[in-house]
N, C-alpha and C. Protein backbone atom coordinates (compact mmCIF):
# COMPACT_ATOMS: atom_id res chain seq x y z
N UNK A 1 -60.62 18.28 -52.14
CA UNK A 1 -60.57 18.14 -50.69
C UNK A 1 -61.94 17.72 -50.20
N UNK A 2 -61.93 16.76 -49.22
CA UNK A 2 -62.70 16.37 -48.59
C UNK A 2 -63.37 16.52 -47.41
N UNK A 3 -64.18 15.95 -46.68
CA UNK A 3 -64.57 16.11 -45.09
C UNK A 3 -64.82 14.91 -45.27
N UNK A 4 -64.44 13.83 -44.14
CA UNK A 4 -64.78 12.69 -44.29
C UNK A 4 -66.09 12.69 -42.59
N UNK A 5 -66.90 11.71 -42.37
CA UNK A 5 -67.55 12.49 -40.85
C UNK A 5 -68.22 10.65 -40.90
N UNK A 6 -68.02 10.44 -39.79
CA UNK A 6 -68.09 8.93 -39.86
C UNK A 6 -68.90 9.10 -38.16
N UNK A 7 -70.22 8.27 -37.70
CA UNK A 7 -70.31 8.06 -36.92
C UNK A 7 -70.42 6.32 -36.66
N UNK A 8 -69.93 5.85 -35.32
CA UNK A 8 -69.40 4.38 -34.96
C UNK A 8 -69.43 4.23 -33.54
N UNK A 9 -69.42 2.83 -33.75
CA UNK A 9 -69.62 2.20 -32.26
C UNK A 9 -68.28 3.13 -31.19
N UNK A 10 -68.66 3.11 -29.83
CA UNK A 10 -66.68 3.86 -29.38
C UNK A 10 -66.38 2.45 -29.25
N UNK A 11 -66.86 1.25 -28.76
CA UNK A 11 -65.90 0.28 -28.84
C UNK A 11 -64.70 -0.10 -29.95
N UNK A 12 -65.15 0.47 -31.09
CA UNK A 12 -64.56 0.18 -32.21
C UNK A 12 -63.59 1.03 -32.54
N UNK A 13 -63.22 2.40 -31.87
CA UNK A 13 -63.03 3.39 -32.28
C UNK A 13 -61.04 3.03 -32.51
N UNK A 14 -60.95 2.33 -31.25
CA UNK A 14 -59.53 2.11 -31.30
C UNK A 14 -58.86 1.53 -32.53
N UNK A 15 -59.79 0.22 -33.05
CA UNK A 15 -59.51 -0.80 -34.19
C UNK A 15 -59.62 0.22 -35.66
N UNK A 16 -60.95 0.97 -35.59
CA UNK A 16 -60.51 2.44 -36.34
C UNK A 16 -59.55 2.83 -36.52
N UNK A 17 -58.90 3.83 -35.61
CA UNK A 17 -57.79 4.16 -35.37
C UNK A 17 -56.51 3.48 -36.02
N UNK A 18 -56.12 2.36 -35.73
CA UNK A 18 -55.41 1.23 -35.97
C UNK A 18 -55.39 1.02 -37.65
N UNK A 19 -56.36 0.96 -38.13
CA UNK A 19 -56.92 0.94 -39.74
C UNK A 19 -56.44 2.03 -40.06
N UNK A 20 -56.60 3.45 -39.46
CA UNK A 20 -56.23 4.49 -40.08
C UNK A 20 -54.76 4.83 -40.02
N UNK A 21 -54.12 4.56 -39.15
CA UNK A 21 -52.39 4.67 -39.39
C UNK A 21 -51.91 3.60 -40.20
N UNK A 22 -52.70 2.23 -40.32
CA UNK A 22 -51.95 1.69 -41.66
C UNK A 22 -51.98 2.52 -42.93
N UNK A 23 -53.23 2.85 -43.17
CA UNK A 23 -53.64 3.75 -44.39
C UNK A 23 -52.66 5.03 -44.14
N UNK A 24 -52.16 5.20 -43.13
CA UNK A 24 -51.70 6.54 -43.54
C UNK A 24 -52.65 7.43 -43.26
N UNK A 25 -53.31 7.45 -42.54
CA UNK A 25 -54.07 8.56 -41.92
C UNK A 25 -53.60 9.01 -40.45
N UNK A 26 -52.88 9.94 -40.47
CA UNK A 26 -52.88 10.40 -39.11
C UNK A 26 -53.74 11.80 -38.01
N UNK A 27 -54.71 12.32 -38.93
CA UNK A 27 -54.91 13.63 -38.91
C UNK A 27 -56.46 13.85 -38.38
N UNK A 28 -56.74 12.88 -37.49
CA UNK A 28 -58.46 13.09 -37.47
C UNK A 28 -58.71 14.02 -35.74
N UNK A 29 -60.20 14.07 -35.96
CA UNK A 29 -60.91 14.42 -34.92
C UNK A 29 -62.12 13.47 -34.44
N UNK A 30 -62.05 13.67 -33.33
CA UNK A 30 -62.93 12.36 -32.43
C UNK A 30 -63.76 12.82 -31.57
N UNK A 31 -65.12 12.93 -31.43
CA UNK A 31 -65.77 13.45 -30.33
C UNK A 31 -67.35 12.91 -30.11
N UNK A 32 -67.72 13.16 -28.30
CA UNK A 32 -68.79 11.39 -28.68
C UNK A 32 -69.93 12.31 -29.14
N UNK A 33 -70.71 11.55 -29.43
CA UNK A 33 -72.37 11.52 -30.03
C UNK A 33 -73.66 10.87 -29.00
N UNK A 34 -74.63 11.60 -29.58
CA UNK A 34 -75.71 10.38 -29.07
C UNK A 34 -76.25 10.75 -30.01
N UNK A 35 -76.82 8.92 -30.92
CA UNK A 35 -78.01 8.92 -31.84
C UNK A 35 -78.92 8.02 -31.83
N UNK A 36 -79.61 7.38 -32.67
CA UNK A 36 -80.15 6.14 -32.85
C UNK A 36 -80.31 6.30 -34.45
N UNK A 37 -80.56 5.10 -34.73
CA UNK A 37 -80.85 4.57 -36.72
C UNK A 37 -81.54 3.85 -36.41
N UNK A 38 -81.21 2.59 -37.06
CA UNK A 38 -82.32 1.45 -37.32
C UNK A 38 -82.22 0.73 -36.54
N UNK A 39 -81.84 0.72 -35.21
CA UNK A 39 -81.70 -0.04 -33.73
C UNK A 39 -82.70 0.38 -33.12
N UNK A 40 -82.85 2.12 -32.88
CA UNK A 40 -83.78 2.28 -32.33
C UNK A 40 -83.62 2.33 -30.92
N UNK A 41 -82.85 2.45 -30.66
CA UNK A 41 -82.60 2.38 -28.50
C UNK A 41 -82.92 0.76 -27.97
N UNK A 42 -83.21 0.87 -26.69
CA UNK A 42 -83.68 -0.20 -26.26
C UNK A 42 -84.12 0.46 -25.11
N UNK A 43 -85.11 -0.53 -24.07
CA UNK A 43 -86.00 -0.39 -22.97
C UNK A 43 -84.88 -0.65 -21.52
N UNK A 44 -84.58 -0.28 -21.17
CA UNK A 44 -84.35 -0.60 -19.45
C UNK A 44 -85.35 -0.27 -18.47
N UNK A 45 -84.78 -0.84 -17.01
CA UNK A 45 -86.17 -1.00 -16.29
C UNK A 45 -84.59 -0.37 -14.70
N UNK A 46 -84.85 0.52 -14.47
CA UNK A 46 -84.40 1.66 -13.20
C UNK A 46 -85.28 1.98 -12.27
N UNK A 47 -85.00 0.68 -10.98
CA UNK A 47 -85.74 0.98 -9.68
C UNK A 47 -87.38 1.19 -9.92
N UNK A 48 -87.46 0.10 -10.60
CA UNK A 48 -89.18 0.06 -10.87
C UNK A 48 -89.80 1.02 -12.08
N UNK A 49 -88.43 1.63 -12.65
CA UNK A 49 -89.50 2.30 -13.65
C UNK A 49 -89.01 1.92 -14.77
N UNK A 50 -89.74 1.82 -16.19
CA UNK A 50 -89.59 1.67 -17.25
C UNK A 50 -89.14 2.83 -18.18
N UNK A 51 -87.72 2.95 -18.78
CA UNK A 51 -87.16 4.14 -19.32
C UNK A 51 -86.74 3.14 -20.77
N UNK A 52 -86.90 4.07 -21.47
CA UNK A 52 -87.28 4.17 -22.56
C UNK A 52 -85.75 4.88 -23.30
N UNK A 53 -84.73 4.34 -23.81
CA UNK A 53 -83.13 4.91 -24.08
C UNK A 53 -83.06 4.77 -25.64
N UNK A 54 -83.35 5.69 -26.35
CA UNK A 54 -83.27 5.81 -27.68
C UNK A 54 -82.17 6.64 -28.29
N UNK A 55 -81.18 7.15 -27.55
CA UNK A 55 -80.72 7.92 -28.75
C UNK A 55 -79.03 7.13 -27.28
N UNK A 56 -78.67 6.66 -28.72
CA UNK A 56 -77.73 6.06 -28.08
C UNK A 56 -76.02 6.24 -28.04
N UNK A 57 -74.84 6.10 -27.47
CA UNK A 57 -73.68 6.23 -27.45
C UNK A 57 -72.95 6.14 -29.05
N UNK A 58 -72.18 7.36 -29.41
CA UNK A 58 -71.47 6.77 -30.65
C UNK A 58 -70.11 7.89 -30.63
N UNK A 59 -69.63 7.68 -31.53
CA UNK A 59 -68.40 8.19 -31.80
C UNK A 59 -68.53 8.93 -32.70
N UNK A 60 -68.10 10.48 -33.16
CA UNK A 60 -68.04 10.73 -34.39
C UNK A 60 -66.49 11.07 -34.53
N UNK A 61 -65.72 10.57 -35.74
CA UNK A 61 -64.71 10.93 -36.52
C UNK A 61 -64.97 11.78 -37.66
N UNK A 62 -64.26 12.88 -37.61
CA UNK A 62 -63.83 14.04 -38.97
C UNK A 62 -62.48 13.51 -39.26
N UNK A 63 -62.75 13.67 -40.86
CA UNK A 63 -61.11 14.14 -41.24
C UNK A 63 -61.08 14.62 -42.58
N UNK A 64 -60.41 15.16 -42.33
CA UNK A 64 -60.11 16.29 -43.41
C UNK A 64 -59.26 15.38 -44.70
N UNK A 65 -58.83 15.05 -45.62
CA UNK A 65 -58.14 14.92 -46.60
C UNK A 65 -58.72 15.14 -48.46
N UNK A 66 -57.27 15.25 -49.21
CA UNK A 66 -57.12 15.23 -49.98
C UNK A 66 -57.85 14.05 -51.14
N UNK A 67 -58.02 14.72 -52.11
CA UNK A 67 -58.71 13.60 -52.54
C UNK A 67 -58.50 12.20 -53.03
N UNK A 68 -57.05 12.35 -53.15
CA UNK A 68 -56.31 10.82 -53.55
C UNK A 68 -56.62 9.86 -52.19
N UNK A 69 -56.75 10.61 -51.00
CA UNK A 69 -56.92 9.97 -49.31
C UNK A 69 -58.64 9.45 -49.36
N UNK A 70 -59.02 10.14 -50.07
CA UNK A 70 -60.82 9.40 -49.73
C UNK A 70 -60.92 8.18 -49.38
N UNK A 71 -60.71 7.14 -50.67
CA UNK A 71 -60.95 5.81 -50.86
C UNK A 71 -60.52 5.20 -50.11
N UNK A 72 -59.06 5.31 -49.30
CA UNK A 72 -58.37 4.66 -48.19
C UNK A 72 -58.49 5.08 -47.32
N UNK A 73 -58.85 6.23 -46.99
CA UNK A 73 -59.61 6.82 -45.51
C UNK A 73 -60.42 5.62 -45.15
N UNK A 74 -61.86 5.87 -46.29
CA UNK A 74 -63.24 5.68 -45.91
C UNK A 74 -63.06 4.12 -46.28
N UNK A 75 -62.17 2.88 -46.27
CA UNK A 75 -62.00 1.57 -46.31
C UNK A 75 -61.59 1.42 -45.39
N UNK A 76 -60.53 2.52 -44.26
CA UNK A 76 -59.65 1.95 -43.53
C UNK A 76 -61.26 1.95 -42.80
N UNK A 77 -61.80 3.03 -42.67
CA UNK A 77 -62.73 3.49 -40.91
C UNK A 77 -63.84 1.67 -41.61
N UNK A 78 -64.25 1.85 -42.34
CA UNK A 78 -64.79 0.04 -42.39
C UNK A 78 -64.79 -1.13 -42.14
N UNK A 79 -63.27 -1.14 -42.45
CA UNK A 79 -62.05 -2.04 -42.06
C UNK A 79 -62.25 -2.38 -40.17
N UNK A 80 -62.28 -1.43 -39.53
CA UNK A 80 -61.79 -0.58 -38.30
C UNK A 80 -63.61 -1.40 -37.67
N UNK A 81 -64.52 -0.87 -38.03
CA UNK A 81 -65.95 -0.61 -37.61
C UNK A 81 -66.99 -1.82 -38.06
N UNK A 82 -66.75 -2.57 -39.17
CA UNK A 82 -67.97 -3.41 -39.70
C UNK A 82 -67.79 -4.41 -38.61
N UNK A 83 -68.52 -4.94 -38.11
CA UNK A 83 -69.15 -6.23 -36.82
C UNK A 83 -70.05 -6.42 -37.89
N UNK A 84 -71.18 -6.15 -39.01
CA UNK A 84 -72.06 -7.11 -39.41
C UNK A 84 -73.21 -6.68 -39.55
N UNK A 85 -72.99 -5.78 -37.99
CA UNK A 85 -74.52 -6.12 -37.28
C UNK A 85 -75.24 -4.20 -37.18
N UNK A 86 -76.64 -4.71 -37.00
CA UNK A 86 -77.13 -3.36 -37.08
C UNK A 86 -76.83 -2.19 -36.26
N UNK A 87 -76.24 -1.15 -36.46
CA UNK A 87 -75.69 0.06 -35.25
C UNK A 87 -73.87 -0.25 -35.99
N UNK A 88 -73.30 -0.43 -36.92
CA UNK A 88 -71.97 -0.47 -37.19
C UNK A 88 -71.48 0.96 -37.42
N UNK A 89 -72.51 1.99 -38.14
CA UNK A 89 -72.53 3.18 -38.19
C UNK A 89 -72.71 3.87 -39.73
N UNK A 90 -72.60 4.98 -40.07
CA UNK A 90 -72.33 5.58 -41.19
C UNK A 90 -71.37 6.71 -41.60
N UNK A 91 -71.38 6.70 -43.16
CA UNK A 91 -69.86 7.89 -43.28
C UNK A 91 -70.47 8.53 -43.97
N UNK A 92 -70.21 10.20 -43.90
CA UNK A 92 -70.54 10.96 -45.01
C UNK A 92 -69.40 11.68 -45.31
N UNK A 93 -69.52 12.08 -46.96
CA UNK A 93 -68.52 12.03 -47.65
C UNK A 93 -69.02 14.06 -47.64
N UNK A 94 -68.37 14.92 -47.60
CA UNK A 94 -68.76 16.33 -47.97
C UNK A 94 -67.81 17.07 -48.71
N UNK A 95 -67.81 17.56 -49.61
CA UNK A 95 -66.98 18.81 -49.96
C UNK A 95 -66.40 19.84 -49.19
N UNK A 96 -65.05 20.16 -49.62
CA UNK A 96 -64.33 21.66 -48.43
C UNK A 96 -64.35 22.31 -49.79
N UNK A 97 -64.77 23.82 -49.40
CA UNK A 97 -64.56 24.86 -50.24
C UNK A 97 -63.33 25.13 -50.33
N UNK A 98 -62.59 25.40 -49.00
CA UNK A 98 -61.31 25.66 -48.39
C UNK A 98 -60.85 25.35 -47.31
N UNK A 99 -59.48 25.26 -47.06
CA UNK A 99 -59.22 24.90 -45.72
C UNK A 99 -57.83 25.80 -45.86
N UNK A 100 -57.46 26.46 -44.50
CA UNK A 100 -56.67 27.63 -44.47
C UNK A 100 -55.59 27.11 -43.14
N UNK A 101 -54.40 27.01 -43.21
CA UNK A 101 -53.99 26.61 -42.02
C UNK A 101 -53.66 27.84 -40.89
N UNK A 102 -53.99 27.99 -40.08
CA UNK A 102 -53.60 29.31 -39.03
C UNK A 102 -51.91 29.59 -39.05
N UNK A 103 -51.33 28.69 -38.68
CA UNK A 103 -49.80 29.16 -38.47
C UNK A 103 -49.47 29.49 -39.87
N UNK A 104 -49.46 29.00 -40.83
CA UNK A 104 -48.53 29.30 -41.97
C UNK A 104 -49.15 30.17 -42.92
N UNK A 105 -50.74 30.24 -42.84
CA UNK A 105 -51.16 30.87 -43.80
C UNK A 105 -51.24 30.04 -45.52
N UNK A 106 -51.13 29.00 -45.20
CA UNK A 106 -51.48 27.89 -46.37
C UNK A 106 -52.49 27.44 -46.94
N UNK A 107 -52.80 27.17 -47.86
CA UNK A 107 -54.64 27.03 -47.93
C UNK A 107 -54.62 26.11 -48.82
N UNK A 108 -55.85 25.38 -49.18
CA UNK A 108 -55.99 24.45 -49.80
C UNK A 108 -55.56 23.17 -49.57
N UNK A 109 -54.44 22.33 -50.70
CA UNK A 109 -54.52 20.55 -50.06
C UNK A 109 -53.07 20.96 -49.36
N UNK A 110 -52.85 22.05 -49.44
CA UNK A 110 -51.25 22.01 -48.93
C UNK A 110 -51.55 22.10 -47.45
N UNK A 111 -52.98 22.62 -46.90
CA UNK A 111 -53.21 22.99 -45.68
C UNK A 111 -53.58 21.46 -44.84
N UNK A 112 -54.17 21.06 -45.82
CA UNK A 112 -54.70 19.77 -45.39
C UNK A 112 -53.49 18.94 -44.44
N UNK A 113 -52.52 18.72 -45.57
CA UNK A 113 -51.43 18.20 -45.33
C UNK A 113 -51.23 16.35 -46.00
């Protein structure tokens, strides 16, 4: 079992999405971010003053799956997110010790689903 944790443009998030129900992913979590990488922010200029915006808008996706789901998870969210260009985002891949489902009392990949 996995944690899949992907941060991405939100413009992209839908075409994501879209990638991930072909694959057969239906099971994620979505919630926004602010970061910066190798973009680095950029400068705006607000009523005469110079502000300085570095940590910028993103998306993060979790999802939980099984391990046969990795490889087509983490192709679909690529699939979904690559433009090319610098700020497309990154995925990290983590280990679950366990995962326990509340209603049924199920644990492991059965919990996953």
């Amino acid at each position: 079992m996995k944690l899949i944790i992907a941060y991405i443009q939100p413009h992209a998030l839908n075409d994501v999405k879209q990638e991930l129900y072909k694959s057969e992913v239906y099971k994620i979590s979505v919630t926004n971010a602010l970061g910066c990488g190798q973009q680095k922010g950029y400068d705006e200029h607000y009523r005469g003053v110079d502000l300085e915006v570095n940590l910028l808008k993103k998306s993060r996706i979790e999802i939980a799956v099984n391990d046969n789901f990795v490889q087509p998870t983490v192709d679909a969210i690529i699939r979904g997110a690559r433009s090319g260009e610098i700020g497309d985002g990154k995925i990290f891949i983590v280990p679950i010790e366990e995962c326990i489902r509340i209603r049924t009392g199920e644990n492991g990949s059965k919990a996953i689903g």
